[in-house]
C-alpha atoms as a PDB file:
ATOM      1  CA  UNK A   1       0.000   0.000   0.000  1.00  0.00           C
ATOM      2  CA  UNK A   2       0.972   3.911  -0.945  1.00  0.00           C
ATOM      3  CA  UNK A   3       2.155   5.516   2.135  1.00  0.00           C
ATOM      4  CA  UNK A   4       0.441   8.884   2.631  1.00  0.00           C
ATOM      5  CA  UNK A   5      -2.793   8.173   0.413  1.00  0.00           C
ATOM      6  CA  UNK A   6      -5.775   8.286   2.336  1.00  0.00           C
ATOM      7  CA  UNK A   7      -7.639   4.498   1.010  1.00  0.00           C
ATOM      8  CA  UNK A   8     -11.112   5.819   1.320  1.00  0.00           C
ATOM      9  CA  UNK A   9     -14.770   3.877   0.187  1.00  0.00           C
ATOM     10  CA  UNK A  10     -15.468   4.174  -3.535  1.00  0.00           C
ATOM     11  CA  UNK A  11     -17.279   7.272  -4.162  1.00  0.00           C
ATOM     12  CA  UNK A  12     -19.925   7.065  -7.018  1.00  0.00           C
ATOM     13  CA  UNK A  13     -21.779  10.121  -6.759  1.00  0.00           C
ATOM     14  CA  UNK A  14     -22.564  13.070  -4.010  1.00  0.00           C
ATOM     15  CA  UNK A  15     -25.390  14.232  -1.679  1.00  0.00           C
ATOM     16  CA  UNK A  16     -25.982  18.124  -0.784  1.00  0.00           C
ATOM     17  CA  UNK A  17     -28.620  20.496   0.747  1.00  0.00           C
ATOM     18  CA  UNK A  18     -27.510  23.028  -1.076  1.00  0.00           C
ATOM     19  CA  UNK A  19     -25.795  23.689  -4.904  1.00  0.00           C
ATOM     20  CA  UNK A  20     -23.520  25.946  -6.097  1.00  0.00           C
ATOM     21  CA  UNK A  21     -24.448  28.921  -8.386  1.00  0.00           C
ATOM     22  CA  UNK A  22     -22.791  31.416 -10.737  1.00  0.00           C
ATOM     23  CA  UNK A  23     -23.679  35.271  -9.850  1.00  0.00           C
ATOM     24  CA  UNK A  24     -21.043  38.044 -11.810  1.00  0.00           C
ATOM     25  CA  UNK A  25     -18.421  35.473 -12.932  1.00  0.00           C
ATOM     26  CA  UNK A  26     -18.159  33.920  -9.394  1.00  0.00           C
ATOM     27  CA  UNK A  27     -19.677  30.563  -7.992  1.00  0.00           C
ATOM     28  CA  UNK A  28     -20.961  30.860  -4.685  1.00  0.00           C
ATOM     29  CA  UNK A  29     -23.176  28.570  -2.388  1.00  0.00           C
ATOM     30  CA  UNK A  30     -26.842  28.532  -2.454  1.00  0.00           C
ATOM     31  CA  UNK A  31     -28.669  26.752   0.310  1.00  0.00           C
ATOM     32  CA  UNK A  32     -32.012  24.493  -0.395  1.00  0.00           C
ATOM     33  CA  UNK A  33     -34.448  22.678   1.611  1.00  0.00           C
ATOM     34  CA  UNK A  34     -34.463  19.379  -0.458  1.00  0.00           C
ATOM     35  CA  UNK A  35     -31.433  16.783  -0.836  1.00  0.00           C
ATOM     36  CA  UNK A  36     -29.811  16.367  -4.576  1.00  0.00           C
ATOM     37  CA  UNK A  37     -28.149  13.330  -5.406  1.00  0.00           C
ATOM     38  CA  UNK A  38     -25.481  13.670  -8.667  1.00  0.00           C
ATOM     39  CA  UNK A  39     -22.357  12.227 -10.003  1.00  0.00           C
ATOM     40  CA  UNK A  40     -19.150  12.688 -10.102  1.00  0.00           C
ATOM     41  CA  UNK A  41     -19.443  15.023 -13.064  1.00  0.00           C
ATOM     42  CA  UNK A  42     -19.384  18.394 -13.399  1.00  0.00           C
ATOM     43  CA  UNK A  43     -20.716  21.018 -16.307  1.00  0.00           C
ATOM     44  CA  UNK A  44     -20.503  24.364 -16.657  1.00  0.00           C
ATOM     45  CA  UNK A  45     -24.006  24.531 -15.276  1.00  0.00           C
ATOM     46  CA  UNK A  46     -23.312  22.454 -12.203  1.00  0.00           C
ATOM     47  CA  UNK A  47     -22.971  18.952 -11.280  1.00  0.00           C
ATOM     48  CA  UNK A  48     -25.121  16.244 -13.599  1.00  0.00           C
ATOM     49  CA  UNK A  49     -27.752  14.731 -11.682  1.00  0.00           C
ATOM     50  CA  UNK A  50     -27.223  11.293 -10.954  1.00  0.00           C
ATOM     51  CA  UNK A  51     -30.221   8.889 -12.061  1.00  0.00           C
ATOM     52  CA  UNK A  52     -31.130   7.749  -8.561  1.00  0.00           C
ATOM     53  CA  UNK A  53     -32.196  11.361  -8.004  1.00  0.00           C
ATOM     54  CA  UNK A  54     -34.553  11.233 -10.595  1.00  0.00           C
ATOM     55  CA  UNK A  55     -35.946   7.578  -9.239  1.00  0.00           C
ATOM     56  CA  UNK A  56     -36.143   8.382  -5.932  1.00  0.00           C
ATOM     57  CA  UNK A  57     -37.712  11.895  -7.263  1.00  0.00           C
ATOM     58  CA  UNK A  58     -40.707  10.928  -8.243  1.00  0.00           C
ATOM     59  CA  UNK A  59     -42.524   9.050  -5.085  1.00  0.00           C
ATOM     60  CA  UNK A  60     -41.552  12.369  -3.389  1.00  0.00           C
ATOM     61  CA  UNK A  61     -44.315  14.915  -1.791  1.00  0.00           C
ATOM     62  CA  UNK A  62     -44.004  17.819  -4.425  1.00  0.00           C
ATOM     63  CA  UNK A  63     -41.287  15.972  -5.704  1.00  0.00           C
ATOM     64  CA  UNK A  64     -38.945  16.907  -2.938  1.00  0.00           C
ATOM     65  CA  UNK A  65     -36.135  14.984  -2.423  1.00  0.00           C
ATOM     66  CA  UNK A  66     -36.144  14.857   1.417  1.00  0.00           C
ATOM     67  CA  UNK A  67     -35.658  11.405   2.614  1.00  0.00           C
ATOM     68  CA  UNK A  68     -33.016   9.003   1.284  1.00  0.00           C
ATOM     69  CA  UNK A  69     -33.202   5.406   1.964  1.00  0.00           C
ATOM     70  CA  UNK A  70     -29.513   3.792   2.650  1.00  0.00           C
ATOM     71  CA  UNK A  71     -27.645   1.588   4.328  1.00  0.00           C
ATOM     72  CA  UNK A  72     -23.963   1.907   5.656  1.00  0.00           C
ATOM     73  CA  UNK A  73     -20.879   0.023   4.374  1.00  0.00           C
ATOM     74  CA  UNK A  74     -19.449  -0.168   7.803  1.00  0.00           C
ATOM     75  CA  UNK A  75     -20.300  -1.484  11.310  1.00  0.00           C
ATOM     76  CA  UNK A  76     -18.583   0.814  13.189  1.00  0.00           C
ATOM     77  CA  UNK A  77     -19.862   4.220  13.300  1.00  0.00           C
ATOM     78  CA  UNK A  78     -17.013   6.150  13.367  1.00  0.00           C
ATOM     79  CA  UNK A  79     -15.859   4.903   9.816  1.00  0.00           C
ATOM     80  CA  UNK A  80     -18.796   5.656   7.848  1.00  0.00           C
ATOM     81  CA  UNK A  81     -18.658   9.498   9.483  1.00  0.00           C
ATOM     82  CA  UNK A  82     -15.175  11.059  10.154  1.00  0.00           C
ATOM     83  CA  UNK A  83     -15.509  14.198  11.872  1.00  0.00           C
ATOM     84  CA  UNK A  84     -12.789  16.694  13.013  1.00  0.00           C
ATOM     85  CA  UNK A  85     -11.807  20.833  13.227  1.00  0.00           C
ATOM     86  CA  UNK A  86     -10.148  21.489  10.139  1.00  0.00           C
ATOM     87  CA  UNK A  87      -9.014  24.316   8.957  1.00  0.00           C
ATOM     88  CA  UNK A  88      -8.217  24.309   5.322  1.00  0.00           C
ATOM     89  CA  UNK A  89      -5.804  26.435   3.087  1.00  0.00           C
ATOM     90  CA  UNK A  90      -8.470  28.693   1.132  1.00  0.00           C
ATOM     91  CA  UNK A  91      -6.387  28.631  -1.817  1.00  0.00           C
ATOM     92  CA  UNK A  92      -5.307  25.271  -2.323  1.00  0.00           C
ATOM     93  CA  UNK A  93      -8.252  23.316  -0.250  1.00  0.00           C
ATOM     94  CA  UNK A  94      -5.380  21.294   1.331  1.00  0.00           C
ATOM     95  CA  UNK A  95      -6.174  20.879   5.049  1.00  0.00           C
ATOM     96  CA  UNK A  96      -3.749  22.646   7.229  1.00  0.00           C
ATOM     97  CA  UNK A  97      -4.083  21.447  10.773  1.00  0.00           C
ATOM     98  CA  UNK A  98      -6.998  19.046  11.440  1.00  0.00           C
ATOM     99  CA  UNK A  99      -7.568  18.404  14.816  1.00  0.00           C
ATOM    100  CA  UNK A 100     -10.824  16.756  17.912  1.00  0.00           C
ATOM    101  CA  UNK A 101     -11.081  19.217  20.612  1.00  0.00           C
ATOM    102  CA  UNK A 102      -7.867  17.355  22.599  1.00  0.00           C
ATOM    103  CA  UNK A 103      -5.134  17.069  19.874  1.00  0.00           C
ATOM    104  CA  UNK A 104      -3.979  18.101  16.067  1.00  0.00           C
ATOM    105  CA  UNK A 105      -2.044  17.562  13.650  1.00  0.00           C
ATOM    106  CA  UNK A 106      -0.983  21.329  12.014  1.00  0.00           C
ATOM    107  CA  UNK A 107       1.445  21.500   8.786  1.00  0.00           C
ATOM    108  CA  UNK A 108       4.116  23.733   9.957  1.00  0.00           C
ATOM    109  CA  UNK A 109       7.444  24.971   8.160  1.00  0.00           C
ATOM    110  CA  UNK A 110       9.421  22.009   9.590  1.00  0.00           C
ATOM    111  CA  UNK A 111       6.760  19.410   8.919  1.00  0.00           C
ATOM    112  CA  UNK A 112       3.461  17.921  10.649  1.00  0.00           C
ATOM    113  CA  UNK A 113       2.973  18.716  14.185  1.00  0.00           C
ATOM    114  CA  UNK A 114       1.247  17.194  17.018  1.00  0.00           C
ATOM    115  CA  UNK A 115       0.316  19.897  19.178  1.00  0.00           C
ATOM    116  CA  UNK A 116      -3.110  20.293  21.261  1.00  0.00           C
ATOM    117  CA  UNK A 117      -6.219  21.298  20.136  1.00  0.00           C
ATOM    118  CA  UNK A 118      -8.753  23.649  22.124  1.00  0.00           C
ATOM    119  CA  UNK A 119     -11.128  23.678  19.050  1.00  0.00           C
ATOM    120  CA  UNK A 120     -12.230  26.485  17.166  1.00  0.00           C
ATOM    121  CA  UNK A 121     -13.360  29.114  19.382  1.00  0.00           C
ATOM    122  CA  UNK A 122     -10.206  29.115  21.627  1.00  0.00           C
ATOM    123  CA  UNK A 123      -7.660  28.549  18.839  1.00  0.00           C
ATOM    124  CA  UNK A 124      -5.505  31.569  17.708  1.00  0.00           C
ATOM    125  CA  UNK A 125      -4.450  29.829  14.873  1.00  0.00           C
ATOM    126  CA  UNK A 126      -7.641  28.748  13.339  1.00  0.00           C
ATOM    127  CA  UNK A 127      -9.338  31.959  15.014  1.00  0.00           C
ATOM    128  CA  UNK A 128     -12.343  34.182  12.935  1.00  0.00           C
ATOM    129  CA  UNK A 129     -13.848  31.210  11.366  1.00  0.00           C
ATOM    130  CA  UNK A 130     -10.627  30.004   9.604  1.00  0.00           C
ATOM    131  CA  UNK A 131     -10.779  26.353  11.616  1.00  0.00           C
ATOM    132  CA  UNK A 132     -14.377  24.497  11.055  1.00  0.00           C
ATOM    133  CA  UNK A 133     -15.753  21.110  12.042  1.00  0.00           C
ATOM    134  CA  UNK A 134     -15.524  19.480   8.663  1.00  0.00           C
ATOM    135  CA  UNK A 135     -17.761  15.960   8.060  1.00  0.00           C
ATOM    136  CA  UNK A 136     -17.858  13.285   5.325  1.00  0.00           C
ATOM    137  CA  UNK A 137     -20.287  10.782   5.978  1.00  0.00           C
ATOM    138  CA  UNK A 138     -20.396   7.776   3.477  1.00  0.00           C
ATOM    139  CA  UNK A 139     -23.737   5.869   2.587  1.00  0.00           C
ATOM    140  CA  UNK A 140     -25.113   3.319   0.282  1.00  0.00           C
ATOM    141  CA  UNK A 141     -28.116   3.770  -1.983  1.00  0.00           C
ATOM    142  CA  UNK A 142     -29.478   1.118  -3.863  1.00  0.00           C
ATOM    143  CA  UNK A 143     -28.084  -2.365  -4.340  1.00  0.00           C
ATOM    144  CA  UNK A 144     -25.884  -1.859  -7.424  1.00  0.00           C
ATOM    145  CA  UNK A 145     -22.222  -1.516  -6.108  1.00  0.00           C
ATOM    146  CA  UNK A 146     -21.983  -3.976  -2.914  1.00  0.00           C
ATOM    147  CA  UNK A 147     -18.893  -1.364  -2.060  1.00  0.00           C
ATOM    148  CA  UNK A 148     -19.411   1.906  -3.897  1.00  0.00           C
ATOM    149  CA  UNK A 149     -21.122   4.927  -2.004  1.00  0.00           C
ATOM    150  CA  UNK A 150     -22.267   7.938  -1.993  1.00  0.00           C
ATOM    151  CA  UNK A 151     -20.808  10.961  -0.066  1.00  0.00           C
ATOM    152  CA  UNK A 152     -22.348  13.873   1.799  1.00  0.00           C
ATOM    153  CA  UNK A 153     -19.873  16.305   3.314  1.00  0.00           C
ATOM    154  CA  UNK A 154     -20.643  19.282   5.581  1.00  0.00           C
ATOM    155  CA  UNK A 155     -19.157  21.683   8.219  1.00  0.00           C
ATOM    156  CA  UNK A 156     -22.968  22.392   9.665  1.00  0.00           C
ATOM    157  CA  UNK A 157     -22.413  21.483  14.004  1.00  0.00           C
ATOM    158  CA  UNK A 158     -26.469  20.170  14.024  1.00  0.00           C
ATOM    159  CA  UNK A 159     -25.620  17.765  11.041  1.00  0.00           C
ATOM    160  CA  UNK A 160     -22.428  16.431  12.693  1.00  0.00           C
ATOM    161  CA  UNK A 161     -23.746  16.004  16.072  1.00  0.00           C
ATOM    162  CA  UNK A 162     -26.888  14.337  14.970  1.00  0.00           C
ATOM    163  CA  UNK A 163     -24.976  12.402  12.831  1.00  0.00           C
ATOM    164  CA  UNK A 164     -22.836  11.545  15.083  1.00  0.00           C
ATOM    165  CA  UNK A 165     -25.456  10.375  18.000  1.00  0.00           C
ATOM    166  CA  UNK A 166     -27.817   8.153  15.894  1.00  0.00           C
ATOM    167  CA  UNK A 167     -24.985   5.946  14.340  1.00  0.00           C
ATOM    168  CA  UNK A 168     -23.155   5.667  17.691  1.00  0.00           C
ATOM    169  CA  UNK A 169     -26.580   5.094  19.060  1.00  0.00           C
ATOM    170  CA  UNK A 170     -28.116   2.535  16.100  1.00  0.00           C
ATOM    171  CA  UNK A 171     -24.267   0.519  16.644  1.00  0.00           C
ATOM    172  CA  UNK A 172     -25.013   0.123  20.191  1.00  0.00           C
ATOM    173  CA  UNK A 173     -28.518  -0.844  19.893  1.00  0.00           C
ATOM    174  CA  UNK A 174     -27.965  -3.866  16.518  1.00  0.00           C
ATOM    175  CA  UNK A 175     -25.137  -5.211  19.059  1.00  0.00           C
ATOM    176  CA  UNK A 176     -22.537  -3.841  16.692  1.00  0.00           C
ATOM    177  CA  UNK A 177     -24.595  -4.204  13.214  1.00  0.00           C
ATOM    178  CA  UNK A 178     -24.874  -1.142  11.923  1.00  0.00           C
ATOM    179  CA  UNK A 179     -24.052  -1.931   7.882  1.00  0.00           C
ATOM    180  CA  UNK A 180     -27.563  -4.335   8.203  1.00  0.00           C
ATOM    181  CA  UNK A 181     -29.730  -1.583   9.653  1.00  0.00           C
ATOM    182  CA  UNK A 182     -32.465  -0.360   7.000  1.00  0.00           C
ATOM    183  CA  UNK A 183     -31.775   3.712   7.867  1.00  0.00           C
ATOM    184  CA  UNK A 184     -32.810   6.404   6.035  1.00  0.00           C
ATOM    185  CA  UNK A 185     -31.046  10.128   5.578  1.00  0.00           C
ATOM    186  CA  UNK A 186     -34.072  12.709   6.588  1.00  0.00           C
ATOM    187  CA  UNK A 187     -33.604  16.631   5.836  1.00  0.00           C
ATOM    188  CA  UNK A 188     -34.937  18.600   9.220  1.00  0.00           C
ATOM    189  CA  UNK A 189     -35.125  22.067   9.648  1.00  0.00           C
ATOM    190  CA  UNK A 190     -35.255  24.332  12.860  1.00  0.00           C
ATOM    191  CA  UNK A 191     -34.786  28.404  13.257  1.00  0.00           C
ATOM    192  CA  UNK A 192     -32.273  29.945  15.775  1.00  0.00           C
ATOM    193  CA  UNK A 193     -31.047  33.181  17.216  1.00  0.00           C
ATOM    194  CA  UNK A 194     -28.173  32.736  15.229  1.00  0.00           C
ATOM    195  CA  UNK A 195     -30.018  32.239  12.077  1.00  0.00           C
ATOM    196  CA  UNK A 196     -31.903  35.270  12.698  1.00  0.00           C
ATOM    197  CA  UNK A 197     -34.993  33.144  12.665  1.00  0.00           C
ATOM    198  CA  UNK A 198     -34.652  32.087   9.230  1.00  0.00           C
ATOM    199  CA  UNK A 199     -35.091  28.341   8.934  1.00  0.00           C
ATOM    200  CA  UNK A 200     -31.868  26.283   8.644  1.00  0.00           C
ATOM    201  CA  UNK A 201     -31.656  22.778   7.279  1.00  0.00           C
ATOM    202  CA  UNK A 202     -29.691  19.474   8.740  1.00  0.00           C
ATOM    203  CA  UNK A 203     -29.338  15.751   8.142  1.00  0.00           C
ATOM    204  CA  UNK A 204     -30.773  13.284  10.467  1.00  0.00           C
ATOM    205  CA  UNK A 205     -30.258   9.578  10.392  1.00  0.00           C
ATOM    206  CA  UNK A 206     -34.126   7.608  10.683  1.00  0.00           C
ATOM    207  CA  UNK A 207     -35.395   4.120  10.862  1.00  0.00           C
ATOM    208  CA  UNK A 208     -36.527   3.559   7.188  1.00  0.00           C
ATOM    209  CA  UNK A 209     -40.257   4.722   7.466  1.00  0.00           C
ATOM    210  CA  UNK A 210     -42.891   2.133   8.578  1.00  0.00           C
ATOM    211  CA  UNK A 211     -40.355  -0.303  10.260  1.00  0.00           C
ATOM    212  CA  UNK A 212     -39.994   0.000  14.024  1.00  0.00           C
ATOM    213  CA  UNK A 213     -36.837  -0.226  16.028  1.00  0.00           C
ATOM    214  CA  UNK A 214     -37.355  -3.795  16.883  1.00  0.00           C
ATOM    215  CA  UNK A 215     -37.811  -4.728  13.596  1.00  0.00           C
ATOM    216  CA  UNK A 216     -34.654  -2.965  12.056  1.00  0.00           C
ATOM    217  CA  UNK A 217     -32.843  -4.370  15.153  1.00  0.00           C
ATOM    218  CA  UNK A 218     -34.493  -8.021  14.174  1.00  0.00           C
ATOM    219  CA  UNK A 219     -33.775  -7.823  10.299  1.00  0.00           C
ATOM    220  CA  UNK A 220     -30.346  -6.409  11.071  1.00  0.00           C
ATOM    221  CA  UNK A 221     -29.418  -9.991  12.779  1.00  0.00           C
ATOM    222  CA  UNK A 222     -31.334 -11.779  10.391  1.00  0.00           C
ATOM    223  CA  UNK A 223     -29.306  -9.800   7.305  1.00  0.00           C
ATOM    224  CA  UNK A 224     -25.968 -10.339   9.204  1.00  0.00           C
ATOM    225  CA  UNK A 225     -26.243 -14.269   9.827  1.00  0.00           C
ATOM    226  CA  UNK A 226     -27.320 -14.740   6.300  1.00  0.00           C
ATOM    227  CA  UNK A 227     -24.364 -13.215   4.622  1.00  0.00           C
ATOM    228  CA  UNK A 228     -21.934 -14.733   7.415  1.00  0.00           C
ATOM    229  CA  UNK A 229     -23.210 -17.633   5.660  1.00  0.00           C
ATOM    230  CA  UNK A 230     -22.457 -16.997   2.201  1.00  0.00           C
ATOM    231  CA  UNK A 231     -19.354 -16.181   3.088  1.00  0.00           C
ATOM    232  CA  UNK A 232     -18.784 -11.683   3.562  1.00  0.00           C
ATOM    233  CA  UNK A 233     -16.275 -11.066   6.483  1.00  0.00           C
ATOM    234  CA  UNK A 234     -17.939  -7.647   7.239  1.00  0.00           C
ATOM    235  CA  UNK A 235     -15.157  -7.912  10.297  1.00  0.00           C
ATOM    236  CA  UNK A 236     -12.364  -7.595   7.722  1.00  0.00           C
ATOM    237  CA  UNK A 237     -13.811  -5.179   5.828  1.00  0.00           C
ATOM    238  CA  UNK A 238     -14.261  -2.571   8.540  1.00  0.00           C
ATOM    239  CA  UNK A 239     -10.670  -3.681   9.720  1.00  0.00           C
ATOM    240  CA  UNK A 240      -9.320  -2.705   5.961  1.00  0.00           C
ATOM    241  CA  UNK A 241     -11.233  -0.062   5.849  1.00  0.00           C
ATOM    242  CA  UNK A 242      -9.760   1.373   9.283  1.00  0.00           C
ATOM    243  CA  UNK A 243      -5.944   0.795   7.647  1.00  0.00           C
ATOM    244  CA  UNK A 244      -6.799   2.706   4.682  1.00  0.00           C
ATOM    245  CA  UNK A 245      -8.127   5.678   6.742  1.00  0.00           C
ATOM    246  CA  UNK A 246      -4.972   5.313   9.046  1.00  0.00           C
ATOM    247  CA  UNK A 247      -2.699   5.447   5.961  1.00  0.00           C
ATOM    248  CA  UNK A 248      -1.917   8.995   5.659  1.00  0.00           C
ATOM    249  CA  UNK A 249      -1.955  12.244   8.021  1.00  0.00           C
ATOM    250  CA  UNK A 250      -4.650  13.900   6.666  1.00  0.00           C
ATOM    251  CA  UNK A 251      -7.861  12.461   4.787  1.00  0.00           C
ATOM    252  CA  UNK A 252      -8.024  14.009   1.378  1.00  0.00           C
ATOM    253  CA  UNK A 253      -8.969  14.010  -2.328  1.00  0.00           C
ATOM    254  CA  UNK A 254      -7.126  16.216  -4.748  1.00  0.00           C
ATOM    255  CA  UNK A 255     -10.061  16.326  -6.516  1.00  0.00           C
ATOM    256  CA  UNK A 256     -12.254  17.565  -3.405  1.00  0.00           C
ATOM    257  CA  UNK A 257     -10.182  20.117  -2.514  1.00  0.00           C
ATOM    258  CA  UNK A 258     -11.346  22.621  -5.323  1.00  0.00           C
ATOM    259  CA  UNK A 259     -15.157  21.518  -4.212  1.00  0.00           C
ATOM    260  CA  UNK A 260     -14.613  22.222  -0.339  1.00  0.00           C
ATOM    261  CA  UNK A 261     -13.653  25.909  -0.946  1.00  0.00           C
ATOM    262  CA  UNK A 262     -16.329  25.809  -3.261  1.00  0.00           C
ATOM    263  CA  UNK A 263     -18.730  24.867  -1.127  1.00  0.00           C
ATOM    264  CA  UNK A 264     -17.913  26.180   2.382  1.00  0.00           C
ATOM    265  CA  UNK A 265     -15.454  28.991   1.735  1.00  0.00           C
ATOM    266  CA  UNK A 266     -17.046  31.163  -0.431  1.00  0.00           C
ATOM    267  CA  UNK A 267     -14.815  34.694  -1.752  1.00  0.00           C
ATOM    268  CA  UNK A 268     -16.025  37.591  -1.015  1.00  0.00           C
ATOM    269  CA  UNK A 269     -15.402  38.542  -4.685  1.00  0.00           C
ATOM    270  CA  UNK A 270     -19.046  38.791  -5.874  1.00  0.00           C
ATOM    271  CA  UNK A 271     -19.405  41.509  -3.370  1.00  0.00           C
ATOM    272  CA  UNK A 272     -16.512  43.503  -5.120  1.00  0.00           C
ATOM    273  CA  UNK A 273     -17.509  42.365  -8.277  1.00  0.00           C
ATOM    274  CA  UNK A 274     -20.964  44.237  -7.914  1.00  0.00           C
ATOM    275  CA  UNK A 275     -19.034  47.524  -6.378  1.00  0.00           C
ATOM    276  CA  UNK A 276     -16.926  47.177  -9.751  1.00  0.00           C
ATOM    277  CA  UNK A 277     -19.552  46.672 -11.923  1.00  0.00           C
ATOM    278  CA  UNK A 278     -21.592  49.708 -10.330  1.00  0.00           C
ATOM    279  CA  UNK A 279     -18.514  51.939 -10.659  1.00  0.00           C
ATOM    280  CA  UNK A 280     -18.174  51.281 -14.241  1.00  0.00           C
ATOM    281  CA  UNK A 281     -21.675  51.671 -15.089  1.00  0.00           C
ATOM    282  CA  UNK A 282     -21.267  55.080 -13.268  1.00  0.00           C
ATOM    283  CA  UNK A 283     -18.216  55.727 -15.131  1.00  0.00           C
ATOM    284  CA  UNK A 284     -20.397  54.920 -19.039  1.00  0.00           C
ATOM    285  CA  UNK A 285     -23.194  57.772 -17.880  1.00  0.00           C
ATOM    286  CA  UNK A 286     -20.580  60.219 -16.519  1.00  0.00           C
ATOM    287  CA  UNK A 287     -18.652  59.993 -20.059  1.00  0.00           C
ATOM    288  CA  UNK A 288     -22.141  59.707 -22.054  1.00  0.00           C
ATOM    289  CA  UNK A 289     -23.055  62.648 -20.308  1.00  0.00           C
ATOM    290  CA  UNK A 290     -20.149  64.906 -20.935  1.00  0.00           C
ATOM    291  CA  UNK A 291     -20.211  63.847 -24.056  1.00  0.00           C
ATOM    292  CA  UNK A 292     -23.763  65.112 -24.534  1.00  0.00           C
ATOM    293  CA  UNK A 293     -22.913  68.097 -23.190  1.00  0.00           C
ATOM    294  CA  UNK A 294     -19.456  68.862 -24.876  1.00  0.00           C
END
């Protein structure tokens, strides 16, 4: 194996809450209040829809996308969502010191660091929003790729902590069987004082609608005796799947790194691009008009 390349689950397509739109030349974050499911491609106009949006599209109340049934690829929790305080270079997307509230690891001029790690609010390094908790939780959707998955990433606190709870939660309540339990991905909203009352939008983990906790629990044991049987070491699989995580420093994709500034640093550009583009519209009349007057 590589040394220093993060072996992470195959990704075949994203979920968001949100897109990213194109306003004066720069592309900046829009927020929704439905989920979209794409691929790995990206247009000019955006990313291509993936076709399990459309599928799962149309049994949706005013065909919007707001639960998603999956399933995890791991037993433990704490593989299918990695969670830290990151703080990422806002040029390159490279993650500069990534830390969890008791120690980091910070790039520094001699090399990687291990140094501790108060979190965000009481670090001067990653001080005035520069350090964020940064998620990637993977999930399977359908039944086509045994391993492949699909990846929502996020740096909202109410996603990650929810997150967070219900797998540790549904792990402990299976008796460890988490990849068997039929879970669903449910968009919830809430207002707060910091939102100015405006509604905000998170992702909670569900019991599939219309099974009960008992049952999930009973069809998760079922589910995992049956493929003991035929043979699946899910053991091994979260065991290679911990190596690969454990392979490098920092968990990263070249090709993410362009998408998390993307998504969750956005420039403050357009703002100067409007200023600009007022000024030189100012500029056109104030010549038209001398010009009318000369």
């Amino acid at each position: 194996m590589i040394k220093g390349l993060a072996i992470t689950p195959p990704v075949l397509g994203r979920i968001s809450i949100g897109r990213v739109v194109e306003k004066n030349g720069i592309r900046l974050p829009q927020k929704d209040n439905q989920f979209t499911i794409t691929s790995q491609i990206q247009e000019k106009d955006g990313w291509v829809l993936h076709p399990l949006d459309e599928e799962l599209r149309k049994d949706a109340p005013n065909n919007k996308l707001r639960t998603i049934p999956v399933r995890m690829l791991f037993n433990d929790a704490d593989l299918n969502l990695r969670a830290e305080y990151t703080m990422f270079d806002r040029k390159s997307g490279r993650p500069m010191c990534v830390g969890n509230g008791d120690t980091c690891k910070r790039l520094t001029q001699s090399g990687v660091q291990s140094l501790p790690c108060p979190g965000p609010t009481l670090c001067e390094f990653g001080k005035g929003g520069l350090c964020k908790p940064y998620g990637r939780l993977n999930v399977k959707i359908g039944d086509d790729d045994d391993l492949g998955t699909f990846i929502f990433r996020t740096t909202g606190y109410n996603s990650i902590r929810t997150l967070a709870a219900r797998l540790s939660y549904y792990q402990a309540v299976s008796g460890g069987l988490l990849a068997y339990m039929p879970l669903e991905l449910k968009l919830r909203g809430k207002s707060t004082t910091q939102s100015h009352r405006t509604p905000i939008f998170y992702v909670d983990l569900v019991i599939k609608e219309g099974v009960s906790l008992q049952e999930a629990v009973a069809e998760a044991k079922e589910t995992a005796k049956k493929v003991a049987e035929e043979g699946i070491d899910q053991a091994a699989l979260d065991a290679a799947a911990a190596k690969g995580f454990g392979n490098t420093l920092f968990e990263y994709d070249e090709d993410e790194m362009s998408q998390v500034i993307e998504e969750f640093y956005p420039s403050s550009a357009p703002e100067d691009a409007v200023s600009s583009s007022i000024v030189s519209g100012l500029r056109e009349n104030l010549k038209a008009a001398r010009s009318i007057a000369g």
